[in-house]
Protein backbone atom coordinates (compact mmCIF):
# COMPACT_ATOMS: atom_id res chain seq x y z
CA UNK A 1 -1.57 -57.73 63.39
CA UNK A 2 1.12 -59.91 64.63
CA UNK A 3 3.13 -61.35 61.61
CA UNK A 4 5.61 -65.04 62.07
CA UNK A 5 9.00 -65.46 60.64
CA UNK A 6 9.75 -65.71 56.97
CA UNK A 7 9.51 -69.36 55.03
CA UNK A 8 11.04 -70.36 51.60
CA UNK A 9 8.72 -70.79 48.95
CA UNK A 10 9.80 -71.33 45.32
CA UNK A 11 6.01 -71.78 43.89
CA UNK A 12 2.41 -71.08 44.77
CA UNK A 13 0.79 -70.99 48.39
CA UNK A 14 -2.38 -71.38 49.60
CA UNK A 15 -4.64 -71.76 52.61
CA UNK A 16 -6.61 -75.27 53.11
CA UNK A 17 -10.43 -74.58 52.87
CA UNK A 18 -10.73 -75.54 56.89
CA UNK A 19 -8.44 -72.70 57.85
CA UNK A 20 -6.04 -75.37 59.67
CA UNK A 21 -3.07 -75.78 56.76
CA UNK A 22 -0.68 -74.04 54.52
CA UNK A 23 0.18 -75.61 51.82
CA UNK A 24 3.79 -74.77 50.11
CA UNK A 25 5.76 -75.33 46.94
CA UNK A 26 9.98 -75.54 47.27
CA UNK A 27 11.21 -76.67 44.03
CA UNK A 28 9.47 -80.42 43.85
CA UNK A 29 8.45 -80.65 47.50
CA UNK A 30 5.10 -79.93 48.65
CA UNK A 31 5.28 -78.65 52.55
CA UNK A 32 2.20 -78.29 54.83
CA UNK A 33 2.15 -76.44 57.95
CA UNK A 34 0.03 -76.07 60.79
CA UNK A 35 -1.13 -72.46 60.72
CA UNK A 36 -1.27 -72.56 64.96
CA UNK A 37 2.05 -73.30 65.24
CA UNK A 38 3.57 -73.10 61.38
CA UNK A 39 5.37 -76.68 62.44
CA UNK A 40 5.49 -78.61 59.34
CA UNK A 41 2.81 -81.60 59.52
CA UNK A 42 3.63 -83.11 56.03
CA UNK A 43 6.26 -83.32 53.57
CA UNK A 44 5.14 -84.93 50.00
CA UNK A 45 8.27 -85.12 47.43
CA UNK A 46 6.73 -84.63 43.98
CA UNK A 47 8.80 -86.03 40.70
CA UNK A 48 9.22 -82.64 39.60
CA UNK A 49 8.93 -78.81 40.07
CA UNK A 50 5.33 -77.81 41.18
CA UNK A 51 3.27 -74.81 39.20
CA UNK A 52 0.55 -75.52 40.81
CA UNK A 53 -1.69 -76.48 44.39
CA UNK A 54 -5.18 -76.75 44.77
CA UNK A 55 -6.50 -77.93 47.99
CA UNK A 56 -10.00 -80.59 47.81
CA UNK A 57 -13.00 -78.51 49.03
CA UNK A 58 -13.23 -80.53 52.20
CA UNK A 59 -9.30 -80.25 53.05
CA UNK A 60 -8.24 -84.00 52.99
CA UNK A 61 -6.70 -84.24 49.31
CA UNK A 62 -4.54 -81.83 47.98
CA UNK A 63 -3.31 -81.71 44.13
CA UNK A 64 -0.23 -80.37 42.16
CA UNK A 65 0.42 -79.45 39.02
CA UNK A 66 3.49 -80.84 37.54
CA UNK A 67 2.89 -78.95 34.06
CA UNK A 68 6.46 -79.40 32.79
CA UNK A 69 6.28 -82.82 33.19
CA UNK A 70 2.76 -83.05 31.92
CA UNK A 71 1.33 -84.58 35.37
CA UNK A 72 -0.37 -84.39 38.21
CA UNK A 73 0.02 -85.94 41.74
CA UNK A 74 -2.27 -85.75 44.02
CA UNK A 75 -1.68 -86.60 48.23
CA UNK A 76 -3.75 -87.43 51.59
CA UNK A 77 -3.18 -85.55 54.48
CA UNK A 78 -4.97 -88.21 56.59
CA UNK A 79 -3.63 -91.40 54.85
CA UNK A 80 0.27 -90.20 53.75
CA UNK A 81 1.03 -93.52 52.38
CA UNK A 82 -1.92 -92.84 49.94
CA UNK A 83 -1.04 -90.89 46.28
CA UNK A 84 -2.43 -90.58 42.70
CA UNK A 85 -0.54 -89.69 39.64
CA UNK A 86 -2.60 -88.64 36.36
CA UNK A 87 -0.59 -88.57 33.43
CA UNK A 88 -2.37 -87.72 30.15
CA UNK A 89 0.96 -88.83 28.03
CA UNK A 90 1.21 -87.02 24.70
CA UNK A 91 -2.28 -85.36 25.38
CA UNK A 92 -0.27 -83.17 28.17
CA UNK A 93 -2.04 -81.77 30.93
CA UNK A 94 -2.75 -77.38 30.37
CA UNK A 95 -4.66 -77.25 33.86
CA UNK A 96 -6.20 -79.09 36.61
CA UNK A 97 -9.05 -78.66 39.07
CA UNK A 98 -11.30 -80.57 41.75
CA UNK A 99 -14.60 -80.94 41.40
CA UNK A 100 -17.31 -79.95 44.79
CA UNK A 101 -17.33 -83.25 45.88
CA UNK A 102 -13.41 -83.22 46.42
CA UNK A 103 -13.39 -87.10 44.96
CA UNK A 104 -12.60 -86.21 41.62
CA UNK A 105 -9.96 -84.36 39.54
CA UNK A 106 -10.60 -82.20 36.14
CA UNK A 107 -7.79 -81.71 33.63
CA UNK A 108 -7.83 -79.87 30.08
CA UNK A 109 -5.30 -81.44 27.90
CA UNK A 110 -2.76 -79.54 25.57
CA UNK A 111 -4.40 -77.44 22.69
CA UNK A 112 -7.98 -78.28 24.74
CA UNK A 113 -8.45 -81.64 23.06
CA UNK A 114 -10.37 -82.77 25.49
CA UNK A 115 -11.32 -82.53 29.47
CA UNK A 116 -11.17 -85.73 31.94
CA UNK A 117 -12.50 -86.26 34.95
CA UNK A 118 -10.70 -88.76 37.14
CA UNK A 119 -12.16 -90.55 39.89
CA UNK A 120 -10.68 -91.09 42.77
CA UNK A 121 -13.01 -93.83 44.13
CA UNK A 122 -12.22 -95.72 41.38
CA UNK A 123 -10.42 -96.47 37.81
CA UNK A 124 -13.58 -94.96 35.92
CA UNK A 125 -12.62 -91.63 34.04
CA UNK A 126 -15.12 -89.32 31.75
CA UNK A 127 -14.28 -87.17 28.88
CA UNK A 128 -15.75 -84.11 27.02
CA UNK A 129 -14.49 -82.85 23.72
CA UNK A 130 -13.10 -79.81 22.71
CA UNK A 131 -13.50 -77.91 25.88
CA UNK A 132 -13.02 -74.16 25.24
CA UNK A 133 -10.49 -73.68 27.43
CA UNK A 134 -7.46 -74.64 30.08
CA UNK A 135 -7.86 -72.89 32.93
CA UNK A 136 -11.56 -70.81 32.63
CA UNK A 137 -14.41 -72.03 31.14
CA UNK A 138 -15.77 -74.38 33.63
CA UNK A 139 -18.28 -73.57 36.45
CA UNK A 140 -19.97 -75.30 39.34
CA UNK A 141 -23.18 -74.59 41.00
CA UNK A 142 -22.76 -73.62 44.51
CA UNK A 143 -24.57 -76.79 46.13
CA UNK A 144 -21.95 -78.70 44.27
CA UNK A 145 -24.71 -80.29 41.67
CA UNK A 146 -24.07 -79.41 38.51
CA UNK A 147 -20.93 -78.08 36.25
CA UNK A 148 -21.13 -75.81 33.00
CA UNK A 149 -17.99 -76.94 31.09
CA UNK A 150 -17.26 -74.53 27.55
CA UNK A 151 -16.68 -76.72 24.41
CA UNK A 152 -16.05 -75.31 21.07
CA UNK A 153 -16.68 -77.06 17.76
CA UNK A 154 -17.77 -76.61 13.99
CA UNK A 155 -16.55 -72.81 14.69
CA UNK A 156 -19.55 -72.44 17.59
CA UNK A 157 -19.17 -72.20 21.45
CA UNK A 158 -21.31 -74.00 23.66
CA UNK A 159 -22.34 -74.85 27.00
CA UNK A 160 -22.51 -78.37 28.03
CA UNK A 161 -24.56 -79.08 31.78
CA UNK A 162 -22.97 -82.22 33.45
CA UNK A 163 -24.05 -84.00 36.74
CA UNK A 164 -21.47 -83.88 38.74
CA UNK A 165 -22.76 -86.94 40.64
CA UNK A 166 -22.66 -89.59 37.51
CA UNK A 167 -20.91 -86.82 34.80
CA UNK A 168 -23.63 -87.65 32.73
CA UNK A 169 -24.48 -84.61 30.24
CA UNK A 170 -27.54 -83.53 31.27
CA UNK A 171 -27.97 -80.60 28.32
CA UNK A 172 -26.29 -78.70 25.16
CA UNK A 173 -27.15 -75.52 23.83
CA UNK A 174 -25.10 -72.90 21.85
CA UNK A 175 -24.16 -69.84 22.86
CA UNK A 176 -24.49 -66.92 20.93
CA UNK A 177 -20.82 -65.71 21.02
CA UNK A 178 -18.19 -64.85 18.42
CA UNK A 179 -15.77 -65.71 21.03
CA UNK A 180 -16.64 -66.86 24.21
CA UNK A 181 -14.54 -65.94 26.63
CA UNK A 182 -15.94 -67.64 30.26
CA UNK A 183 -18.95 -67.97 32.35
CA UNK A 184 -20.27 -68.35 35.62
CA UNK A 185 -22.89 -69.66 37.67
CA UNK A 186 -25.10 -67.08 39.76
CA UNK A 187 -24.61 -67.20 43.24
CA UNK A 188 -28.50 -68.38 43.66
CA UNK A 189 -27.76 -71.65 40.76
CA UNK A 190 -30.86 -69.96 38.81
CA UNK A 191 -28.91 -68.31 35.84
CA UNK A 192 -24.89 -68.32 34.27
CA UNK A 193 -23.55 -65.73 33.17
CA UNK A 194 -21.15 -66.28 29.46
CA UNK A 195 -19.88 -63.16 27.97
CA UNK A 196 -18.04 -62.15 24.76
CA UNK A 197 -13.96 -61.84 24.13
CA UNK A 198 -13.07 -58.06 23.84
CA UNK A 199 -14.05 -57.57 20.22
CA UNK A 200 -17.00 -57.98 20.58
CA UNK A 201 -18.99 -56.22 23.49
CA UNK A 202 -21.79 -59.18 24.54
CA UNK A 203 -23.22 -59.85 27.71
CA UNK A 204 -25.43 -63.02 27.97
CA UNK A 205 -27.86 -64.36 30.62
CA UNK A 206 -29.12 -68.17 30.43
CA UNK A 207 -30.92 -70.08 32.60
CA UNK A 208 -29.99 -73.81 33.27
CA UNK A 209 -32.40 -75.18 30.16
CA UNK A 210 -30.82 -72.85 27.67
CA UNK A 211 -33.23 -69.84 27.47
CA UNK A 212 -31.68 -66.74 26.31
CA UNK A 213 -33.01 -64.52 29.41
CA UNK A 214 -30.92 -61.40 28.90
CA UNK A 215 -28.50 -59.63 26.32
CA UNK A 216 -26.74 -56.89 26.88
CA UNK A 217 -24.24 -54.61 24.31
CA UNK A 218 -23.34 -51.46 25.91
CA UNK A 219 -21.31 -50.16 22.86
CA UNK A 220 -19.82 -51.03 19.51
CA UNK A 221 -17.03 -50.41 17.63
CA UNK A 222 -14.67 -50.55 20.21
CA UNK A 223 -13.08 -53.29 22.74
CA UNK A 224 -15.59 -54.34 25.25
CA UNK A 225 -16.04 -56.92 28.15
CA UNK A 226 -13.13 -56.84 30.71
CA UNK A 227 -14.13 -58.45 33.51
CA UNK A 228 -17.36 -59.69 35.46
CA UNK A 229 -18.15 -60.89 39.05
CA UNK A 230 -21.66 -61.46 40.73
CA UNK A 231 -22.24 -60.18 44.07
CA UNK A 232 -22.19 -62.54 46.91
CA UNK A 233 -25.82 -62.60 47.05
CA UNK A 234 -26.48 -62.77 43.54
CA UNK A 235 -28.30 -59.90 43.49
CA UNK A 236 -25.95 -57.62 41.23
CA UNK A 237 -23.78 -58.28 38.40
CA UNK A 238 -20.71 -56.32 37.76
CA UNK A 239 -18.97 -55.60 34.46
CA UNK A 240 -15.79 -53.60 33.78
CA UNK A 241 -15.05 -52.69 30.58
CA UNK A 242 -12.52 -51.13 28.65
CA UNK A 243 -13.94 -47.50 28.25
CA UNK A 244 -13.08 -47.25 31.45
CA UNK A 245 -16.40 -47.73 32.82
CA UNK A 246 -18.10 -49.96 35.79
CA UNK A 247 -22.05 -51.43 35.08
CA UNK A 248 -24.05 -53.15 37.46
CA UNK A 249 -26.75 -54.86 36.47
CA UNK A 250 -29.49 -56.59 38.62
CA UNK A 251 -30.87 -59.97 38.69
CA UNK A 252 -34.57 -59.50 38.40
CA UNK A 253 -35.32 -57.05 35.13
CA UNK A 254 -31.03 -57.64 34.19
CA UNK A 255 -31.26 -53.31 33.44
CA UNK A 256 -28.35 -50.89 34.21
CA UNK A 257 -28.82 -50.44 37.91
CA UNK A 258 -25.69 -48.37 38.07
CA UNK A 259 -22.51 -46.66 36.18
CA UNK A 260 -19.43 -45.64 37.72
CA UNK A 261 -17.11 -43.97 35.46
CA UNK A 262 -13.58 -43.38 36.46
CA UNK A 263 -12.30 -40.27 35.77
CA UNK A 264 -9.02 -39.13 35.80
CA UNK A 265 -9.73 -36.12 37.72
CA UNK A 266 -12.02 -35.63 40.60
CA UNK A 267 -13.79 -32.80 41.06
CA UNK A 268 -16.27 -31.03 43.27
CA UNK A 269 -18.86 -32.37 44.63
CA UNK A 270 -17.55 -35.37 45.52
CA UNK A 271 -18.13 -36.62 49.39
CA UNK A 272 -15.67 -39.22 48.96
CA UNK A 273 -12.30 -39.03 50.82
CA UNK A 274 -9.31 -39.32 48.86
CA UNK A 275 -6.27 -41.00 50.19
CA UNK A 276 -2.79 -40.38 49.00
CA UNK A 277 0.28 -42.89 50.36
CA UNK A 278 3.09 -40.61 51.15
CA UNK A 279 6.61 -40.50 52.81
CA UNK A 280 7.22 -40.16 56.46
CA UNK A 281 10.68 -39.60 57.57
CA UNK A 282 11.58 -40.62 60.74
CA UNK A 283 14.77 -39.43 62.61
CA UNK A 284 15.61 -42.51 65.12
CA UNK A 285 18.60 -42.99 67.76
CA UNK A 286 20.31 -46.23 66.76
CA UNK A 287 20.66 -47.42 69.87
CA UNK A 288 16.63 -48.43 69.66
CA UNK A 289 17.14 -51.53 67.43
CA UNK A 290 13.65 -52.90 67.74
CA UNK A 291 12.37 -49.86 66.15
CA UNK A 292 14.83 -49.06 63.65
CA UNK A 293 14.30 -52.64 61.86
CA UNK A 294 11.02 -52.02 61.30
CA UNK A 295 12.06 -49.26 58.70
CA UNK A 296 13.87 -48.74 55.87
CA UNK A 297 17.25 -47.01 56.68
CA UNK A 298 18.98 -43.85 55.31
CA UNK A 299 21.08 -40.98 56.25
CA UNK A 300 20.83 -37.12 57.16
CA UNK A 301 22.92 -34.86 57.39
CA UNK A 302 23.22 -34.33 61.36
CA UNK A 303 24.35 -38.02 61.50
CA UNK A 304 21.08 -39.87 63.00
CA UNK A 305 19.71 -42.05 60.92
CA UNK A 306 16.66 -41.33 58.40
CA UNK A 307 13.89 -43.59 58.71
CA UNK A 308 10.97 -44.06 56.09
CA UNK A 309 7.57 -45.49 56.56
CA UNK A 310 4.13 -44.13 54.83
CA UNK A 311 0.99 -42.72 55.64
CA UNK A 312 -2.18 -42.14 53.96
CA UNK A 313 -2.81 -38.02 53.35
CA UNK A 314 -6.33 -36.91 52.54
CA UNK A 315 -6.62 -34.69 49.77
CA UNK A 316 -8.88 -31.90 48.44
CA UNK A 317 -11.05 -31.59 45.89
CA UNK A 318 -9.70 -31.17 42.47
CA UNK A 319 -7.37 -33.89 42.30
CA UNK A 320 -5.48 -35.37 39.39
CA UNK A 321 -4.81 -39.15 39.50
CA UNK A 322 -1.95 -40.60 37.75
CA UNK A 323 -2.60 -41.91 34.28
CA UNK A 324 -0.87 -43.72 31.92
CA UNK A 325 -2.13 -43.77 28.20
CA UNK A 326 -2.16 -46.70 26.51
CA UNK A 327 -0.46 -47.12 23.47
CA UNK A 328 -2.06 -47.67 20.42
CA UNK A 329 0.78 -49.60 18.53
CA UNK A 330 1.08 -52.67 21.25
CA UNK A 331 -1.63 -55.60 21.78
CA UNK A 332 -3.43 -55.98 24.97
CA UNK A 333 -3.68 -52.48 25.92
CA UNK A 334 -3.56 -52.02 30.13
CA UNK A 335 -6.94 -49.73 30.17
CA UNK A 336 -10.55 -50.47 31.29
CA UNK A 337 -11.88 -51.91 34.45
CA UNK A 338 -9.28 -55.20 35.42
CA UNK A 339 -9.65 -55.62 38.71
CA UNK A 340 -13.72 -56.07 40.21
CA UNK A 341 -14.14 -57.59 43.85
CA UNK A 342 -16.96 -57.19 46.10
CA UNK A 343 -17.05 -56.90 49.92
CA UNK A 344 -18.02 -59.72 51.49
CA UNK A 345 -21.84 -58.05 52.12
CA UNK A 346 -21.66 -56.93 48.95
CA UNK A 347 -22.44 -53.12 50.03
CA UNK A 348 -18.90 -52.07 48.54
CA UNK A 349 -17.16 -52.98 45.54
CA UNK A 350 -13.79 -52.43 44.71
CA UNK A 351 -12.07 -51.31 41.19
CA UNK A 352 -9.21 -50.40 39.36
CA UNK A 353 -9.13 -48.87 35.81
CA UNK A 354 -5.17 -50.25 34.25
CA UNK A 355 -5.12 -47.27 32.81
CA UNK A 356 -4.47 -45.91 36.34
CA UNK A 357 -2.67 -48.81 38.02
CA UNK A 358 -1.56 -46.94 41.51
CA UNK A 359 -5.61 -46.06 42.08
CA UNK A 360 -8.16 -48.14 43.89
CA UNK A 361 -11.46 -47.24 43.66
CA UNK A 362 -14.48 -48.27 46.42
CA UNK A 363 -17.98 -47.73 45.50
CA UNK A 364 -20.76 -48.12 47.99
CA UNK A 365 -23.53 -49.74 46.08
CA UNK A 366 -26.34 -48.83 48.49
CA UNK A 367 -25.96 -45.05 48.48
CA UNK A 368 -24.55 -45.41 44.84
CA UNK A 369 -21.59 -42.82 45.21
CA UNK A 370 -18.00 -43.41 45.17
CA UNK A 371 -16.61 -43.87 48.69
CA UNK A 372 -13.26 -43.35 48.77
CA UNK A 373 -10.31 -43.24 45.83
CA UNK A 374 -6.77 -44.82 47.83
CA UNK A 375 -3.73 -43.11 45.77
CA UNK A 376 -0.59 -45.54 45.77
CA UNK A 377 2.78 -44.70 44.46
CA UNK A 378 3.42 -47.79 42.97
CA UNK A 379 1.02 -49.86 40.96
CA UNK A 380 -1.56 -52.26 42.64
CA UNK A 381 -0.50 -55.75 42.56
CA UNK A 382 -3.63 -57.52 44.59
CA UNK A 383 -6.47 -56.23 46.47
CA UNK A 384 -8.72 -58.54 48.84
CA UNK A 385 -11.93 -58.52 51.15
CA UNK A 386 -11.80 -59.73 54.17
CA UNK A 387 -14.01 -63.27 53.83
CA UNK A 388 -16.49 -62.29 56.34
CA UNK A 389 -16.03 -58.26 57.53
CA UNK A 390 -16.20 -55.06 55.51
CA UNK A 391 -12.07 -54.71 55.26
CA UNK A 392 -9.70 -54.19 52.22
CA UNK A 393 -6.04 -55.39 52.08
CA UNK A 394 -3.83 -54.14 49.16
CA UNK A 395 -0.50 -54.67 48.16
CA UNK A 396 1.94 -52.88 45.66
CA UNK A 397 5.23 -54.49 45.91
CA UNK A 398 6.51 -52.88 48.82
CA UNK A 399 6.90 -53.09 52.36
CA UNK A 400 3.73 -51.96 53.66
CA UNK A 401 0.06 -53.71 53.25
CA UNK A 402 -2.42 -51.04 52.60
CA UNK A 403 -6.06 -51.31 54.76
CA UNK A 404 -9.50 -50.03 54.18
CA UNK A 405 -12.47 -50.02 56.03
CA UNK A 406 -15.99 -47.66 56.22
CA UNK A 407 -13.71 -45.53 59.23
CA UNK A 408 -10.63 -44.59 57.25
CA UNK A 409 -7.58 -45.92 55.54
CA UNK A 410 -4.20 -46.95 56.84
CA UNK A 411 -0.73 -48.56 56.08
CA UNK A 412 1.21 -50.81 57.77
CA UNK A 413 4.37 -51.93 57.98
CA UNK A 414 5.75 -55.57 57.43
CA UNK A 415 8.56 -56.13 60.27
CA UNK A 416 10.85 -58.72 58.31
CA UNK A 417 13.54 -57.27 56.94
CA UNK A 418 13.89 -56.87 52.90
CA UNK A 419 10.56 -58.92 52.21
CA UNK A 420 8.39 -56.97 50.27
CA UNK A 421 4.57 -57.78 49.31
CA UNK A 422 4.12 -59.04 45.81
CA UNK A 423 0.97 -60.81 46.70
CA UNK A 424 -1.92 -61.56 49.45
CA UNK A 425 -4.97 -64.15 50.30
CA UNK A 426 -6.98 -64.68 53.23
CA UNK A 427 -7.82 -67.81 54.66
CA UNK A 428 -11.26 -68.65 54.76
CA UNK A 429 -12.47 -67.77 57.76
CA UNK A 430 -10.51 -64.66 58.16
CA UNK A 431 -7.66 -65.17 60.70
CA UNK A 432 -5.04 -64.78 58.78
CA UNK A 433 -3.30 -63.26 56.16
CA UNK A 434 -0.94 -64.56 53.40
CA UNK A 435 2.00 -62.82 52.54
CA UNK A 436 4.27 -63.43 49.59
CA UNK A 437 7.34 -62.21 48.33
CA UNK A 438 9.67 -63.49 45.49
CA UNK A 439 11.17 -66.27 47.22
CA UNK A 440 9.61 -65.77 51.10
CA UNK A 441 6.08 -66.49 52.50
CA UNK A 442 4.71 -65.20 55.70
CA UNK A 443 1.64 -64.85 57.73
CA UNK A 444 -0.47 -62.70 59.40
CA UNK A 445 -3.07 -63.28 62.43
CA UNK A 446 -6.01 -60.77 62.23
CA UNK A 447 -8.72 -60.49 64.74
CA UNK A 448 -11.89 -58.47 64.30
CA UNK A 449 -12.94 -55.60 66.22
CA UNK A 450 -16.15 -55.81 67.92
CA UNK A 451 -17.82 -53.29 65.16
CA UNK A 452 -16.69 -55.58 62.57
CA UNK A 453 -18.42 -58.78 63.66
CA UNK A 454 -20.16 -60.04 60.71
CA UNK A 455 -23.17 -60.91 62.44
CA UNK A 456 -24.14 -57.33 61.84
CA UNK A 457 -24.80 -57.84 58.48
CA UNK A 458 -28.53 -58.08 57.27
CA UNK A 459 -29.32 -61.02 55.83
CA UNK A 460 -30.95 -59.24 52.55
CA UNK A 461 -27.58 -57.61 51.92
């Protein structure tokens, strides 16, 4: 991996969908860079500090969120004279979004009042009542068609089916929720997914028209739904909950295919290898400069200096894995199943239980068996897939970026001095890597091996 220089950033980052930009927030200014040669290409001065960027699906707007304000300002990277501003005046603006066809702009108002969709073809705007929520509760199909937007009302949530081509609502139906929490299309467009909020375990499968097709209640009596992803090829559904617990379900009888439970011990049998990140101390001559800034310094006592960098060690069968139990006097207790991402084939999914924040967990969901646990000494900030190949990238706050792949685990170091990891995306097609710190962004090229190549994939995966 070859990594470029440190930029400022005071806000968010993020890839353009075309793999060609970098968008940037310092303070009120909104930078894009070339990602060939990370020269600036655009330089859009908003009218106050930015929380938020959100590239158009086909890379030629780009929006911020100016949520102090309330407002949002939207720019043209191929007309530069061109800009929008949407201000919702005492409504305030909570969130913002674009819709597939990267012509028009969602916002939820203050206290979800209402949504508004704003056209940017011409003055026309829509609006639904009540929507559920700011920033979840709103899905689009994958061809772009049709959105499922949350509303609430009368103490009963609902699903409302919109055109995304006129915004016409095309259908209503209630939703048999106490709470509803969010929802999500189906990779396939055939069904959405809506579950409960953590009081009440409820799982719920609709198709388009309304039809109840599946419920699901694991347990109750005790906090349930934590978090739920489809597979890529719609094939699965995942759900994490909070005893501690991983379900997949699959799409054509919407039955328990599999449980993973994470224990906090692992014992025997258990064919998965277990990586631990430990300490390496390297003893370097100072005269070799280009090595010794790659590490963190320290001294020993025969006067060279200490160097540390990690390693992953493979353990042996028992092994204990740090937990922390939650306690039972605080809201919002960190336990159950947080984190759920699948690999881009969707053979391998990836999990971690918050109970045990420094341990990843990979299950391979063909063999159904655990594939390997990765122990970190510091808790698990972000973990990604690689967009197209079977690799993992973590990050814990530190130094190093943490891989995975079917052959084995490594770490690697990130040679800028003092910039540690606090977060990580990929851009779209795979080539590089984002790194943030607090304050500093950087990037990362990454080429694929010639046994990653996604063509390997089958296309039934």
């Amino acid at each position: 991996m070859e990594f470029t220089e440190p930029y400022k950033q005071t806000g968010p980052c993020c890839f353009s969908p075309n793999s060609r930009f970098v968008a940037v927030a310092v303070d009120y200014r909104l930078v894009i860079r070339d990602l060939v040669s990370f020269k600036v290409v655009q330089l859009f001065s908003c009218v106050d500090k930015i929380s938020y960027i959100e590239w158009a699906p086909d890379s030629e707007y780009i929006l911020c969120g100016l949520y102090k304000k309330p407002m949002i300002q939207a720019w043209s990277l191929t007309q530069p004279d061109w800009t929008c501003k949407i201000d919702e005046s005492v409504a305030g603006i909570a969130y913002a979004r674009w819709s597939p066809d990267s012509r028009h702009i969602l916002t939820t108002s203050d206290f979800q009042l209402r949504l508004t969709v704003w056209s940017l073809l011409n003055t026309a705007c829509v609006h639904v009542q009540w929507p559920k929520h700011g920033a979840k509760g709103i899905s689009f199909t994958k061809d772009g068609q049709f959105a499922a937007i949350c509303t609430r009302r009368d103490c009963k949530d609902y699903i409302n089916l919109l055109s995304c081509q006129t915004w016409d609502i095309m259908g209503v139906f209630a939703v048999d929720t106490l709470d509803l929490a969010d929802i999500g299309w189906s990779p396939d467009d055939s069904s959405i997914v809506a579950w409960d909020c953590p009081l009440d375990y409820k799982v719920l499968i609709y198709s388009p028209d309304g039809r109840c097709l599946f419920k699901y209640q694991a347990y109750e009596s005790g906090l349930g739904v934590k978090s739920v992803s489809w597979s890529p090829c719609g094939q699965y559904l995942a759900v994490g909950s909070y005893d501690q617990m991983l379900r997949i379900l699959n799409h054509l009888t919407w039955k328990i295919f599999a449980e993973f439970t994470h224990l906090s011990t692992v014992r025997a049998p258990c064919y998965a290898a277990v990586f631990m990140e430990v300490d390496e101390p390297l003893q370097l001559d100072m005269s070799d400069l280009s090595l010794s800034d790659m590490f963190t310094p320290g001294n020993s006592d025969d006067g060279l200096e200490v160097h540390h960098t990690v390693r992953y060690e493979v353990m042996e069968v028992p092994v204990s894995l740090p937990f922390q139990k939650p306690p039972v006097d605080k809201p919002n207790p960190k336990q159950g199943v947080g984190l759920v991402s699948w690999s881009a084939d969707g053979q391998y999914i990836c999990t971690r239980n918050d109970s045990m924040p420094t341990t990843l967990w990979i299950w391979d969901i063909r063999h159904l068996e655990l594939a390997a646990i990765l122990v970190q000494k510091d808790p698990i900030r972000a973990a990604t897939w690689h967009p197209t190949c079977t690799r993992l990238v973590m990050c814990t706050g530190s130094s190093h970026l943490y891989m995975w792949s079917p052959a084995g685990a490594y770490c690697v170091d990130v040679p800028l001095p003092q910039f540690t990891v606090m977060d990580l995306r990929w851009s779209a097609d795979g080539s590089c890597l984002l790194l943030r710190d607090k304050d500093m962004f950087c990037c990362a090229a990454f080429s694929l091996s010639p046994d990653e190549d996604s063509s390997d994939y089958s296309s039934d995966d």
